[in-house]
PDB file of N, CA and C in Angstrom:
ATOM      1  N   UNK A   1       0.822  -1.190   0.000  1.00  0.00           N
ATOM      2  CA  UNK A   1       0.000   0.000   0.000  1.00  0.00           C
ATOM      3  C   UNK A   1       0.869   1.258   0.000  1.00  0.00           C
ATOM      4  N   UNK A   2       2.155   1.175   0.952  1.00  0.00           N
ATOM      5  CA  UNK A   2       2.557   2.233   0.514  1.00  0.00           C
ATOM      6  C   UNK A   2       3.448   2.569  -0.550  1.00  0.00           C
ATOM      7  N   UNK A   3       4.018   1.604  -0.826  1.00  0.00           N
ATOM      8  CA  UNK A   3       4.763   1.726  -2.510  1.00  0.00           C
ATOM      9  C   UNK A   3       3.423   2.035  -3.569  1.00  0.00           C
ATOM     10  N   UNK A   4       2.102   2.158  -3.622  1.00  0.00           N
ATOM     11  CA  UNK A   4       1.393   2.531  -4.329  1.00  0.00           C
ATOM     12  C   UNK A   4       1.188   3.974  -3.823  1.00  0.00           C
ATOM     13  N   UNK A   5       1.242   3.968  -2.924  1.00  0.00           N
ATOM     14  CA  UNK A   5       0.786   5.784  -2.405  1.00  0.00           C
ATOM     15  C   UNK A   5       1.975   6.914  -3.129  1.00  0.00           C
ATOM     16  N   UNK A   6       3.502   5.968  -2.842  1.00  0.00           N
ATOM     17  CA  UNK A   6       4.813   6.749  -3.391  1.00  0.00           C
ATOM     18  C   UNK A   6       4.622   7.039  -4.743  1.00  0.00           C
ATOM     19  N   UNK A   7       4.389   5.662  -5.714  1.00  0.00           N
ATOM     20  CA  UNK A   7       3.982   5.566  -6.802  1.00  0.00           C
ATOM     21  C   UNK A   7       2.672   6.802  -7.311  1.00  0.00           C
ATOM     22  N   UNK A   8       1.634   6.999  -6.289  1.00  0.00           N
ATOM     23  CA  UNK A   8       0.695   7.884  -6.911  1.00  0.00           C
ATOM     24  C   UNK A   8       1.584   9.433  -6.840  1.00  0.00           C
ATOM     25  N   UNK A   9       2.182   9.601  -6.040  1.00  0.00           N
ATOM     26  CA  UNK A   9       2.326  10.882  -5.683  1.00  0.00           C
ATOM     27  C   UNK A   9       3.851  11.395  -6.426  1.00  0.00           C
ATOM     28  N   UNK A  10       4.495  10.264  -7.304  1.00  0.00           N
ATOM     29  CA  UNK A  10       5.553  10.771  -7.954  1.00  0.00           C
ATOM     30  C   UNK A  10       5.019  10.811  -9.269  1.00  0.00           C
ATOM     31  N   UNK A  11       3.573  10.437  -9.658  1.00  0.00           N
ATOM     32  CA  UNK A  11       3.005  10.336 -11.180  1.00  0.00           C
ATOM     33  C   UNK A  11       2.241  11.880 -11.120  1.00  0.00           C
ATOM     34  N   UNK A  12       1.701  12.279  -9.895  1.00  0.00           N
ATOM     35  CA  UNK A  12       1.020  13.527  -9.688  1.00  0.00           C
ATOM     36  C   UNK A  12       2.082  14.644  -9.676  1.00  0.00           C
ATOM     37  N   UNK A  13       3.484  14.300  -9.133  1.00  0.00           N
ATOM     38  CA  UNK A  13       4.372  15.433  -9.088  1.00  0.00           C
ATOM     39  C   UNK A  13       4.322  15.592 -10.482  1.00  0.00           C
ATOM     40  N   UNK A  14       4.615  14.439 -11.808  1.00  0.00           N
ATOM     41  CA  UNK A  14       5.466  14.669 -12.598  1.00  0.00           C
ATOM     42  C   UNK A  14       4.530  15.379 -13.562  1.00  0.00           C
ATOM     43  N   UNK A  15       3.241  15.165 -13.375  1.00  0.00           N
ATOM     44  CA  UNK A  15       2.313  15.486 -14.316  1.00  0.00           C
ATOM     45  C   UNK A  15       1.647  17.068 -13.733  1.00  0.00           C
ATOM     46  N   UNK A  16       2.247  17.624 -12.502  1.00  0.00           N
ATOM     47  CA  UNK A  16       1.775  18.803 -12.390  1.00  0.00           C
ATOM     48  C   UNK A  16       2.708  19.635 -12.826  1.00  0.00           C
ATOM     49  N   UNK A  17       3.778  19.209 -13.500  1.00  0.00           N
ATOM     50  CA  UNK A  17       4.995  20.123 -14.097  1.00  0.00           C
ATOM     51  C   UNK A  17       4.254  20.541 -15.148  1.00  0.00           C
ATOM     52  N   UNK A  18       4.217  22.052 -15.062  1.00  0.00           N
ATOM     53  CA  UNK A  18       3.580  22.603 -16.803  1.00  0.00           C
ATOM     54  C   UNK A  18       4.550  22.941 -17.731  1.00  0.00           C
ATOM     55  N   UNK A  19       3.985  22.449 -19.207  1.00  0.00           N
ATOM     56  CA  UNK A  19       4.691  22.901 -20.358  1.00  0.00           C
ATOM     57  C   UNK A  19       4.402  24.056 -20.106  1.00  0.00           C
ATOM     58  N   UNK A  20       5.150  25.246 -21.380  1.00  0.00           N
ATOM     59  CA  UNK A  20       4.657  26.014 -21.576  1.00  0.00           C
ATOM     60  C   UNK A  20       3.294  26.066 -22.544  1.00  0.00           C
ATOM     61  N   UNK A  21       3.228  27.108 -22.948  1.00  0.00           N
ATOM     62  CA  UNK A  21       1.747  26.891 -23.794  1.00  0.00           C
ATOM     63  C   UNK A  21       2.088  26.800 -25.325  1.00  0.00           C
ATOM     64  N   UNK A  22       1.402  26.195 -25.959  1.00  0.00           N
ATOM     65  CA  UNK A  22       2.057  25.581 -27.391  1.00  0.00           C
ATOM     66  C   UNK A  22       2.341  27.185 -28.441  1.00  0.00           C
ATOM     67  N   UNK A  23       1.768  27.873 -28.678  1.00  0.00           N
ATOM     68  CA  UNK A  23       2.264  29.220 -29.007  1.00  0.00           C
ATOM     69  C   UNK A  23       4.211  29.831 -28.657  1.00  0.00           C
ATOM     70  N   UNK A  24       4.123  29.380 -27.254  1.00  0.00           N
ATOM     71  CA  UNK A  24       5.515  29.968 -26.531  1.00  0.00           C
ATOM     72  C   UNK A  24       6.403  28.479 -27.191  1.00  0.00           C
ATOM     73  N   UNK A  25       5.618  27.091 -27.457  1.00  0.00           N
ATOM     74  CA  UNK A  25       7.092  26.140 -27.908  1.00  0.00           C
ATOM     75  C   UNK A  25       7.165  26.418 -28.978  1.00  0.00           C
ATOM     76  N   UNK A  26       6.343  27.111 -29.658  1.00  0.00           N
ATOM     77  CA  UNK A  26       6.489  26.799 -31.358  1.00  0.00           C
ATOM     78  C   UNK A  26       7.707  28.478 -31.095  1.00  0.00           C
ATOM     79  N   UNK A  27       6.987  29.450 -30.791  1.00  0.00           N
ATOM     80  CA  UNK A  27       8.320  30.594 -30.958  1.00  0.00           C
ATOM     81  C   UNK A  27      10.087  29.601 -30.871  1.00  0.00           C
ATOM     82  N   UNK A  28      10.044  29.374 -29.132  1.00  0.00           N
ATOM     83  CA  UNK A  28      11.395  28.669 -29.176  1.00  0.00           C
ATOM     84  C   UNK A  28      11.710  27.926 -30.277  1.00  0.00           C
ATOM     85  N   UNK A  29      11.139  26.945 -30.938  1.00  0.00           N
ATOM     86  CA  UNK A  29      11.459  26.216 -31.920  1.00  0.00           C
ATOM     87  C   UNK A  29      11.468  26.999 -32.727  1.00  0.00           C
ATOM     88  N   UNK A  30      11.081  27.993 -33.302  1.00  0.00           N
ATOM     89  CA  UNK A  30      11.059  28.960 -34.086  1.00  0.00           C
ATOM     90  C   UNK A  30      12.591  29.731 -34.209  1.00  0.00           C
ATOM     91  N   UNK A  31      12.997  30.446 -32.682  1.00  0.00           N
ATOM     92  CA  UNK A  31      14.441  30.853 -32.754  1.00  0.00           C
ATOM     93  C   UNK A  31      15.413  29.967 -32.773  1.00  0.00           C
ATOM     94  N   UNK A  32      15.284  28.356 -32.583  1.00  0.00           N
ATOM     95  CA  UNK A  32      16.394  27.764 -32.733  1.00  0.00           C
ATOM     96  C   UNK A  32      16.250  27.499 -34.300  1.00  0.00           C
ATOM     97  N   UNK A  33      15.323  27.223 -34.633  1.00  0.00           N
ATOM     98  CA  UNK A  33      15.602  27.421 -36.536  1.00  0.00           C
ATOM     99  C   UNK A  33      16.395  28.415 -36.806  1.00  0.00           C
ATOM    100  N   UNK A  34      15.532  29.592 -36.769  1.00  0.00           N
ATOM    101  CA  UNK A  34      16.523  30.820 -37.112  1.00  0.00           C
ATOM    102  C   UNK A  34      17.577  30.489 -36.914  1.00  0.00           C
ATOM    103  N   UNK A  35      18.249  30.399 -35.262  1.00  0.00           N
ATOM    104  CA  UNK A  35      20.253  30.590 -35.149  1.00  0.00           C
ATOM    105  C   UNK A  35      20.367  29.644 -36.211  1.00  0.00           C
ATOM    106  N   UNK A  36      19.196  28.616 -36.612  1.00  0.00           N
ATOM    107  CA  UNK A  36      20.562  27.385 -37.606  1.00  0.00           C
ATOM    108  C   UNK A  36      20.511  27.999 -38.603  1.00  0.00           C
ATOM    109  N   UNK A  37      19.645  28.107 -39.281  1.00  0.00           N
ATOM    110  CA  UNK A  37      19.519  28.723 -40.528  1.00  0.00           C
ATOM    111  C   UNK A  37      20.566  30.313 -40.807  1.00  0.00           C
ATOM    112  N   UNK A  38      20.514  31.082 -39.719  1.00  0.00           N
ATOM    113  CA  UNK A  38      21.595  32.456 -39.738  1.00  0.00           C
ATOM    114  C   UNK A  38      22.794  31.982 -40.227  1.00  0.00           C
ATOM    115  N   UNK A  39      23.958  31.204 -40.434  1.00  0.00           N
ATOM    116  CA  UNK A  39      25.061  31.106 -40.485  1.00  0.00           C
ATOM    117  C   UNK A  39      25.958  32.020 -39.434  1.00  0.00           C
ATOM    118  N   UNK A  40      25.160  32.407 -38.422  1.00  0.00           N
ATOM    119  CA  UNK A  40      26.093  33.520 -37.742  1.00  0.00           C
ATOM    120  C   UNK A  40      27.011  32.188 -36.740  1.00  0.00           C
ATOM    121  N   UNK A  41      27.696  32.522 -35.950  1.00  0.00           N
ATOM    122  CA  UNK A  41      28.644  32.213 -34.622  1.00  0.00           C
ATOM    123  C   UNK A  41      28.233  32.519 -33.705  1.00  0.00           C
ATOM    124  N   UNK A  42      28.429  31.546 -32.467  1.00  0.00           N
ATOM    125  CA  UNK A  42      28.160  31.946 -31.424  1.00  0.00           C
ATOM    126  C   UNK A  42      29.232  31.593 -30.335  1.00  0.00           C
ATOM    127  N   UNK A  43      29.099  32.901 -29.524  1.00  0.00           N
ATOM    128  CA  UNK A  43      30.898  32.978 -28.748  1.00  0.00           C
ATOM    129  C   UNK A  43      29.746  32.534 -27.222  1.00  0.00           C
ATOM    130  N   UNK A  44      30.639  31.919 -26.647  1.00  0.00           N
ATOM    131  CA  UNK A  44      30.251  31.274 -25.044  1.00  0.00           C
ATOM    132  C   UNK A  44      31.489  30.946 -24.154  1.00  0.00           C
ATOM    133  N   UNK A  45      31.476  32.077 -23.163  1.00  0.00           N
ATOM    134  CA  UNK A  45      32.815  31.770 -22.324  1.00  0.00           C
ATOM    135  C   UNK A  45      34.006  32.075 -23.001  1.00  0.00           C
ATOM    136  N   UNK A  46      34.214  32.750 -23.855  1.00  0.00           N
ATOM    137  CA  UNK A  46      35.521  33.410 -24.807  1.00  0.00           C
ATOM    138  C   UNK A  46      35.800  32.340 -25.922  1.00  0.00           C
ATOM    139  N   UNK A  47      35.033  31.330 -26.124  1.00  0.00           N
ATOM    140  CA  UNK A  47      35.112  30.302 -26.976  1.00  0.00           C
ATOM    141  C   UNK A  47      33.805  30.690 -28.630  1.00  0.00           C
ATOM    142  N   UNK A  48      34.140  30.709 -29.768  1.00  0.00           N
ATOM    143  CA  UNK A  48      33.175  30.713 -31.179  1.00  0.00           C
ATOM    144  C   UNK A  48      33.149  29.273 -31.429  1.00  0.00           C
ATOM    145  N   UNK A  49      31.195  29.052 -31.774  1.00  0.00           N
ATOM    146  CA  UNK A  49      30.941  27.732 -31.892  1.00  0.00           C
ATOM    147  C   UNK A  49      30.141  28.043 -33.367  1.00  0.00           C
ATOM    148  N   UNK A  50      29.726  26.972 -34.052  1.00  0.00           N
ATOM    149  CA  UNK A  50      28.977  27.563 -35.150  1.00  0.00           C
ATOM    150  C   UNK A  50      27.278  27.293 -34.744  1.00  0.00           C
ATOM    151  N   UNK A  51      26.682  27.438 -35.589  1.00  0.00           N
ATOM    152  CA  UNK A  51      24.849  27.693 -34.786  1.00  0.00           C
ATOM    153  C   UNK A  51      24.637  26.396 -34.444  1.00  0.00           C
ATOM    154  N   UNK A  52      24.997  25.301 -35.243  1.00  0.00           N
ATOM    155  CA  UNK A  52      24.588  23.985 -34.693  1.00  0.00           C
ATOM    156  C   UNK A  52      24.605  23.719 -33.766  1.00  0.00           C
ATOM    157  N   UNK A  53      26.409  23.555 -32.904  1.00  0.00           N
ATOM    158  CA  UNK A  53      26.458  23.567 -31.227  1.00  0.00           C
ATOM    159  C   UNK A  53      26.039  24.696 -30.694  1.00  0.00           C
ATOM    160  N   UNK A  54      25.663  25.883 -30.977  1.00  0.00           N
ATOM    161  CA  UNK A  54      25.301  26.675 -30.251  1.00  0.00           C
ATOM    162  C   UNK A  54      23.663  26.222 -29.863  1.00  0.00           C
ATOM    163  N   UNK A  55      23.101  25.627 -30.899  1.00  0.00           N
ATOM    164  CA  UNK A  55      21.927  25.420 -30.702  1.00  0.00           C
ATOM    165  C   UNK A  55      21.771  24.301 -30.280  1.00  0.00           C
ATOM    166  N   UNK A  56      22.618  23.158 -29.781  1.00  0.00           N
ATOM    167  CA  UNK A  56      22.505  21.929 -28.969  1.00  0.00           C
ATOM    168  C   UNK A  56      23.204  22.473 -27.899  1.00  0.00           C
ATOM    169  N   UNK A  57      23.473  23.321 -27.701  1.00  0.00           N
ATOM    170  CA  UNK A  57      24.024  24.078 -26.134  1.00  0.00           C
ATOM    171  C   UNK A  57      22.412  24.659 -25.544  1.00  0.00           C
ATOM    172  N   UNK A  58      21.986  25.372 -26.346  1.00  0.00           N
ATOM    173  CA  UNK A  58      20.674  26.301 -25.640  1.00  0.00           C
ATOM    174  C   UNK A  58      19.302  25.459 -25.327  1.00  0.00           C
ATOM    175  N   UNK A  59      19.513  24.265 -26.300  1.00  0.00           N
ATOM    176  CA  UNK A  59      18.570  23.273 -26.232  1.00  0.00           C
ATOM    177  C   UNK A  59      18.587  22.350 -24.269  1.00  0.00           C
ATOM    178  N   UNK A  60      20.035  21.753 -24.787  1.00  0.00           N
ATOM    179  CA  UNK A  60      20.414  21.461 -23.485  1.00  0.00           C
ATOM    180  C   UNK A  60      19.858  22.517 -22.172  1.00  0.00           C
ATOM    181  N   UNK A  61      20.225  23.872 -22.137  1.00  0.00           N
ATOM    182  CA  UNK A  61      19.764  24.985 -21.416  1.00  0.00           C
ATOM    183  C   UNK A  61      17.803  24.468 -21.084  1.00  0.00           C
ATOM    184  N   UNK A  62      17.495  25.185 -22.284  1.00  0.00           N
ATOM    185  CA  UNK A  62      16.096  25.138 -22.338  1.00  0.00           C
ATOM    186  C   UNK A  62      15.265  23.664 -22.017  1.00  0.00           C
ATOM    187  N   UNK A  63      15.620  22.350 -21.868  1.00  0.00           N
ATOM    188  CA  UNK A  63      15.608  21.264 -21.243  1.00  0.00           C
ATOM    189  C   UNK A  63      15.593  21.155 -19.493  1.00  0.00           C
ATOM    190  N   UNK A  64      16.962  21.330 -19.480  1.00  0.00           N
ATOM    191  CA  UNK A  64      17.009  22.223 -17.393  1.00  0.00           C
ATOM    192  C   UNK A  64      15.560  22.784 -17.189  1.00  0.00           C
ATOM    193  N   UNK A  65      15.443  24.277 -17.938  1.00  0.00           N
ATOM    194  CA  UNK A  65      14.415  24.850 -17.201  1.00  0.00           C
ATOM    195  C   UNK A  65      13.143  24.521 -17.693  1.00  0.00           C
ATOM    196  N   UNK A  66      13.154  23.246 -18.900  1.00  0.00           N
ATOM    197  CA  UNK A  66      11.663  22.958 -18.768  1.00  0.00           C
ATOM    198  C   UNK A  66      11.410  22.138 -17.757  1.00  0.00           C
ATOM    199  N   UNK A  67      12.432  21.523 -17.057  1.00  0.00           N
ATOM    200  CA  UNK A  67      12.365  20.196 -15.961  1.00  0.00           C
ATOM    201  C   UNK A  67      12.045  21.280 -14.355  1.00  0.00           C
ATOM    202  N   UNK A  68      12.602  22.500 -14.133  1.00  0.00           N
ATOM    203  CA  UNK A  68      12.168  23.320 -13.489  1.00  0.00           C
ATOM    204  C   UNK A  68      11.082  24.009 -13.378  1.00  0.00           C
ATOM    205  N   UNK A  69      10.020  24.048 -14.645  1.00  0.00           N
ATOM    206  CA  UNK A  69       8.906  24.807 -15.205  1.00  0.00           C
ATOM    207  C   UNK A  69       9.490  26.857 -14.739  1.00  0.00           C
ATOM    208  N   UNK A  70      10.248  26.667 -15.237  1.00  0.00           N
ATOM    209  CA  UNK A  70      10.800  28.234 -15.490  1.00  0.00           C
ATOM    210  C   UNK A  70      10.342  28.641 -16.880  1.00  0.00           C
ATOM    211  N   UNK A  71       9.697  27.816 -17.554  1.00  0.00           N
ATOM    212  CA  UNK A  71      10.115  28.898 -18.953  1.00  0.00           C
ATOM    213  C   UNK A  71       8.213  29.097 -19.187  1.00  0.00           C
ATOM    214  N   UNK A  72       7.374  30.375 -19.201  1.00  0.00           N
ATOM    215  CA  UNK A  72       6.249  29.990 -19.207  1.00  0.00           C
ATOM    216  C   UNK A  72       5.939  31.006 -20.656  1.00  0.00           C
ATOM    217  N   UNK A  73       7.401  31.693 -20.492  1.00  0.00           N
ATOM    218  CA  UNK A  73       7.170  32.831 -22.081  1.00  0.00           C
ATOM    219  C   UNK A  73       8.111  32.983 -22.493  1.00  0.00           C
ATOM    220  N   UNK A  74       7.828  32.964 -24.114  1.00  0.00           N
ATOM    221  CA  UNK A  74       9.619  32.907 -24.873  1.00  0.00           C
ATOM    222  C   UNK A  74      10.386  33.620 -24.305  1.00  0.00           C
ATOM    223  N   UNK A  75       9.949  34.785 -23.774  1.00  0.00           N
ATOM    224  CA  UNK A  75      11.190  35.797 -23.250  1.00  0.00           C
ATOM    225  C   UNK A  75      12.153  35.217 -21.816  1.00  0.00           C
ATOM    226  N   UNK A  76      11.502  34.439 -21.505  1.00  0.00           N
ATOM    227  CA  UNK A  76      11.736  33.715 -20.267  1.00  0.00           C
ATOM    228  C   UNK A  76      12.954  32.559 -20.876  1.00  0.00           C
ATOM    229  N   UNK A  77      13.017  32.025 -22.200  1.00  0.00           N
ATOM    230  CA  UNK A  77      13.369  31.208 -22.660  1.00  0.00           C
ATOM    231  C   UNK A  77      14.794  32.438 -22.870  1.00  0.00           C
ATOM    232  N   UNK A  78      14.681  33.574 -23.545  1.00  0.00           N
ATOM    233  CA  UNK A  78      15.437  34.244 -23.784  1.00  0.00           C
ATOM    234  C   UNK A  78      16.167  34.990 -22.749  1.00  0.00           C
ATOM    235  N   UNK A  79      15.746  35.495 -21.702  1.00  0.00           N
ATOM    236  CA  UNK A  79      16.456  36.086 -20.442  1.00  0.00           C
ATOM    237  C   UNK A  79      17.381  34.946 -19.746  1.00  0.00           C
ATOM    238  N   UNK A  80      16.793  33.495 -19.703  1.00  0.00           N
ATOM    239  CA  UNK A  80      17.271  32.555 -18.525  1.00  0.00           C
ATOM    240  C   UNK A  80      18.193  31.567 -19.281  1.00  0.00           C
ATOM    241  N   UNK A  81      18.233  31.231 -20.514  1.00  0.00           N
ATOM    242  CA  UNK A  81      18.743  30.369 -21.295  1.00  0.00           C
ATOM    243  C   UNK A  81      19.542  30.837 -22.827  1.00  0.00           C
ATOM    244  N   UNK A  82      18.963  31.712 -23.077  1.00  0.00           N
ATOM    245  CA  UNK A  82      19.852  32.541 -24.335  1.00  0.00           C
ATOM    246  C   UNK A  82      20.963  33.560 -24.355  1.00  0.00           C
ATOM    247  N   UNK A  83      20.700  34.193 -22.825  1.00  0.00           N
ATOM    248  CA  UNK A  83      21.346  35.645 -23.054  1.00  0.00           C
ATOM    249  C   UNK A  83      23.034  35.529 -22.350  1.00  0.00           C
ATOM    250  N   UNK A  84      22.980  34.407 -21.737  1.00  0.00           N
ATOM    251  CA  UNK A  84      24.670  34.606 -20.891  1.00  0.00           C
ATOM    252  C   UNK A  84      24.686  33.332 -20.366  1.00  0.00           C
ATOM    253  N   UNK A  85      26.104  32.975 -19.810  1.00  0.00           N
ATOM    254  CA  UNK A  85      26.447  31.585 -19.318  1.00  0.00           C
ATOM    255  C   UNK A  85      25.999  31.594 -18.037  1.00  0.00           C
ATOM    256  N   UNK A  86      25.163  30.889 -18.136  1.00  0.00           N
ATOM    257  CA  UNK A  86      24.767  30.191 -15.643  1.00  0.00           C
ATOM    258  C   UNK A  86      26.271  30.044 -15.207  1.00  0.00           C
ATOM    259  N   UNK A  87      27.445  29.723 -15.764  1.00  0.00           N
ATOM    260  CA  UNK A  87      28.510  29.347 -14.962  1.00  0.00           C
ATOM    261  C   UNK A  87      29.338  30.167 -14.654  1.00  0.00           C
ATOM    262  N   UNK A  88      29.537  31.555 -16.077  1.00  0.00           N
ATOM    263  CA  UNK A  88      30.392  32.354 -15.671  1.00  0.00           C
ATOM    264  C   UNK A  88      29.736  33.716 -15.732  1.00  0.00           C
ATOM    265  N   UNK A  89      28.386  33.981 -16.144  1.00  0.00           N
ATOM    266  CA  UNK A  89      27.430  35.163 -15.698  1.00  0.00           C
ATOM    267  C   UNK A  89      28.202  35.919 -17.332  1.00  0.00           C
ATOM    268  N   UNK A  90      28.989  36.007 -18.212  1.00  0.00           N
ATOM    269  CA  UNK A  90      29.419  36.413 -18.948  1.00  0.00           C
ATOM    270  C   UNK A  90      28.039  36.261 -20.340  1.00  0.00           C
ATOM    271  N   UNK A  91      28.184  37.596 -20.829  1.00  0.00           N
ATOM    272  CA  UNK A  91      27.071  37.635 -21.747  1.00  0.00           C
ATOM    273  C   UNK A  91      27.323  36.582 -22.962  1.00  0.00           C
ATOM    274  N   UNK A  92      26.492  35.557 -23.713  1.00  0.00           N
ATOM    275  CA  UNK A  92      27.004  34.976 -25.054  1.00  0.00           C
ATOM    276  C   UNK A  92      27.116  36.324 -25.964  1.00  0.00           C
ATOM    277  N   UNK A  93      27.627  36.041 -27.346  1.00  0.00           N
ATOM    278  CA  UNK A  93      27.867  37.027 -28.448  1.00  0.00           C
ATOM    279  C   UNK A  93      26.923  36.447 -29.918  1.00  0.00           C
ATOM    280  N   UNK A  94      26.687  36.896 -30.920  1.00  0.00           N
ATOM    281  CA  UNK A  94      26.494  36.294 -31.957  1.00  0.00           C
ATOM    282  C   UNK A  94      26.900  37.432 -33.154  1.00  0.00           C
ATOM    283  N   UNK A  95      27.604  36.110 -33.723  1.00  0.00           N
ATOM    284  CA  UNK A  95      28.574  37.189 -34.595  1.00  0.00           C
ATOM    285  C   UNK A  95      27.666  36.607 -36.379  1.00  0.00           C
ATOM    286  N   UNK A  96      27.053  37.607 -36.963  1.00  0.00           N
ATOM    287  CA  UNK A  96      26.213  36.777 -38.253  1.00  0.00           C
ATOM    288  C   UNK A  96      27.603  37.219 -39.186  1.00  0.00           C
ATOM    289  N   UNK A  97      27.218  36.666 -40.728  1.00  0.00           N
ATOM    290  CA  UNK A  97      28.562  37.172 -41.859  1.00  0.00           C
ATOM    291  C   UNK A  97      28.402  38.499 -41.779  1.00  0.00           C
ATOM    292  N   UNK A  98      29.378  39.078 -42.192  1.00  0.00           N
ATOM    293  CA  UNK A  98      29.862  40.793 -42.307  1.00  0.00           C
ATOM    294  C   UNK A  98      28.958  41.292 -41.194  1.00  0.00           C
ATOM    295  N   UNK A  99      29.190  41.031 -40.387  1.00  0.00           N
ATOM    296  CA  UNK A  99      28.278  41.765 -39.267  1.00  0.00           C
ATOM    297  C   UNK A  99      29.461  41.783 -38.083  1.00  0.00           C
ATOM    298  N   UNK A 100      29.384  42.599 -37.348  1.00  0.00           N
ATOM    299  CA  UNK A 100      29.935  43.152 -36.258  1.00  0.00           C
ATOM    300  C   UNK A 100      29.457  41.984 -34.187  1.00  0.00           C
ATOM    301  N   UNK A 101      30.130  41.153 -33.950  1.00  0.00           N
ATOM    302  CA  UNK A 101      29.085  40.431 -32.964  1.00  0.00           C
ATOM    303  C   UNK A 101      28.339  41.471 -32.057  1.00  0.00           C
ATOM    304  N   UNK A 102      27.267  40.760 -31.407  1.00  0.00           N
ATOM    305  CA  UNK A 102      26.475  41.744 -30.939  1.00  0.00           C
ATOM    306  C   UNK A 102      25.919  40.691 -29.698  1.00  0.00           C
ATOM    307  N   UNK A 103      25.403  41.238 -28.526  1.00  0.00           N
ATOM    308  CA  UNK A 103      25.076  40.215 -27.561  1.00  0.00           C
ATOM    309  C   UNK A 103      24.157  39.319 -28.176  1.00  0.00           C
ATOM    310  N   UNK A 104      23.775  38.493 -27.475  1.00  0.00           N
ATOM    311  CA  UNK A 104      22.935  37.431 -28.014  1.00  0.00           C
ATOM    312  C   UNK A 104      21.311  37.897 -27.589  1.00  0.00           C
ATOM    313  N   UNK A 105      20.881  38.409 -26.294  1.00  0.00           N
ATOM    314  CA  UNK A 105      19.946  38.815 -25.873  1.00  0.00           C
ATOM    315  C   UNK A 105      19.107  39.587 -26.721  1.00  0.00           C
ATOM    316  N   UNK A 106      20.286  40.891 -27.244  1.00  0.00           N
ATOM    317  CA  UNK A 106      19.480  41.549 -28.405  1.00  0.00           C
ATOM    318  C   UNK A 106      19.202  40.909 -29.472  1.00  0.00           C
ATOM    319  N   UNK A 107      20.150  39.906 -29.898  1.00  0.00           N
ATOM    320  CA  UNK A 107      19.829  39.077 -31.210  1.00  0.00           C
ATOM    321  C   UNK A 107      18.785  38.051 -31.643  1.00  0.00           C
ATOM    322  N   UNK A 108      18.313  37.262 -30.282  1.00  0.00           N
ATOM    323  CA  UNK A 108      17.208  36.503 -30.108  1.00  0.00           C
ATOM    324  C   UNK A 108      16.050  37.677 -30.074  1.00  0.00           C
ATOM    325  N   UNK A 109      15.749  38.515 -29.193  1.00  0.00           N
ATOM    326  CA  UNK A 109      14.903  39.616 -29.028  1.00  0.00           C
ATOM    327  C   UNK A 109      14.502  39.970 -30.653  1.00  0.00           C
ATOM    328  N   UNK A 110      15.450  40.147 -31.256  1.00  0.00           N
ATOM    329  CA  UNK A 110      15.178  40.464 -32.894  1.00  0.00           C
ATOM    330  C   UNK A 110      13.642  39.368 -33.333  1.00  0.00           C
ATOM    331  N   UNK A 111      14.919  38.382 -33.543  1.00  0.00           N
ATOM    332  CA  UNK A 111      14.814  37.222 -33.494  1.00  0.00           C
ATOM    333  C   UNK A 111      13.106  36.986 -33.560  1.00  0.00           C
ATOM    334  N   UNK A 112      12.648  37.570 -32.425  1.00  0.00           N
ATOM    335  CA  UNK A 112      11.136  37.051 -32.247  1.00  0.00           C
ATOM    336  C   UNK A 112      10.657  37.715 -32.805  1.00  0.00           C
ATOM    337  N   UNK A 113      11.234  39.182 -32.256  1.00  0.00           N
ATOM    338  CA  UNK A 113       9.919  40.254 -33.362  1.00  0.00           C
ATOM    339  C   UNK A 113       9.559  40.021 -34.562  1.00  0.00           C
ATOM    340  N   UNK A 114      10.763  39.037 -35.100  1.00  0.00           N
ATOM    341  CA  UNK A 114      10.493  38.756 -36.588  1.00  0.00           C
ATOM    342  C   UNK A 114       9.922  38.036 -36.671  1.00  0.00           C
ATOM    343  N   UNK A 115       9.821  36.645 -35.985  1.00  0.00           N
ATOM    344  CA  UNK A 115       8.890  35.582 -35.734  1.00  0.00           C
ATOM    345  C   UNK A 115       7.530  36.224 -36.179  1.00  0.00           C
ATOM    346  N   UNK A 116       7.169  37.002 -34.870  1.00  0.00           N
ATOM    347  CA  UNK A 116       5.859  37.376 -34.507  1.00  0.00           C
ATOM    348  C   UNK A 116       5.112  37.937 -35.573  1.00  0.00           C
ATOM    349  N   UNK A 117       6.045  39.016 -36.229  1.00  0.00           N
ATOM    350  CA  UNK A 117       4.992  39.589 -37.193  1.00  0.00           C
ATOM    351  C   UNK A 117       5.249  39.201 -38.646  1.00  0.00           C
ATOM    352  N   UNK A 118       6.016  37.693 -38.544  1.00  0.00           N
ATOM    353  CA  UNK A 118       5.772  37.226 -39.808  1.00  0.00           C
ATOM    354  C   UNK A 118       4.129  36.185 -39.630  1.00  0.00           C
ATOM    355  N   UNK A 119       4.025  35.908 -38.739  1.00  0.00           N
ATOM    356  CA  UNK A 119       2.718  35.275 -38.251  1.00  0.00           C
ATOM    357  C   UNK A 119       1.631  36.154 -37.784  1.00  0.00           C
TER     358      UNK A 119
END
C-alpha cells in the first residue's frame, strides 16, 4: 500500500509540471531554426561555436528549465537560457557574416519580433 501511495504521488508530481503553452514552444522552436539557418557564430565563455552547437548548447539549457517549469514565455526562454552563461554570468555574443558580434539577448529579441509579425 505504501509503494502505491509513493507511486501515486511521484506520477502527480510529474504530471503537475507545466509545459509552456504551445504558441511559446512553437516561438522557441522557431528561434532555434533561425540561429541554424543564420550562419552567424556563437561565442560562449571566450570560446566561437557555429549555430549547430550553439543550438545543442541552448537546447540542453532550455531542457534544465523545462524540468524546473521556469520557462512559461519565450522571453523567459530568452532572459534565462539565451542571453549569458549560468557558470560564468558572462554575456554569449552572436557574430552573423559581415556583421559586427552583438550580444545574443538583443539578437534573439530580434529574433522574435520577426517571428511574430511574420505570423
Amino acid at each position: 500500500m505504501r509503494a502505491l501511495l509513493v507511486a501515486t504521488l511521484l506520477v502527480a508530481s510529474a504530471t503537475a509540471m507545466a509545459s509552456p503553452p504551445p504558441a511559446t514552444q512553437r516561438e522557441i522552436a522557431g528561434l532555434f531554426s533561425t540561429l541554424e539557418r543564420s550562419g552567424c557564430r556563437f561565442a560562449r565563455n571566450g570560446s566561437w561555436y557555429d549555430a549547430g552547437k550553439a543550438r545543442a548548447h541552448l537546447q540542453d539549457k532550455y531542457n534544465y528549465l523545462l524540468r524546473r517549469d521556469a520557462i512559461t514565455r519565450t522571453e523567459d526562454f530568452i532572459e534565462l537560457a539565451a542571453t549569458r552563461s549560468s557558470m560564468s554570468g558572462r554575456a554569449y555574443l552572436v557574430q552573423c557574416p559581415g556583421a559586427s558580434a552583438i550580444e545574443s539577448g538583443p539578437w534573439f529579441r530580434n529574433a522574435l519580433v520577426k517571428l511574430r509579425s511574420a505570423h
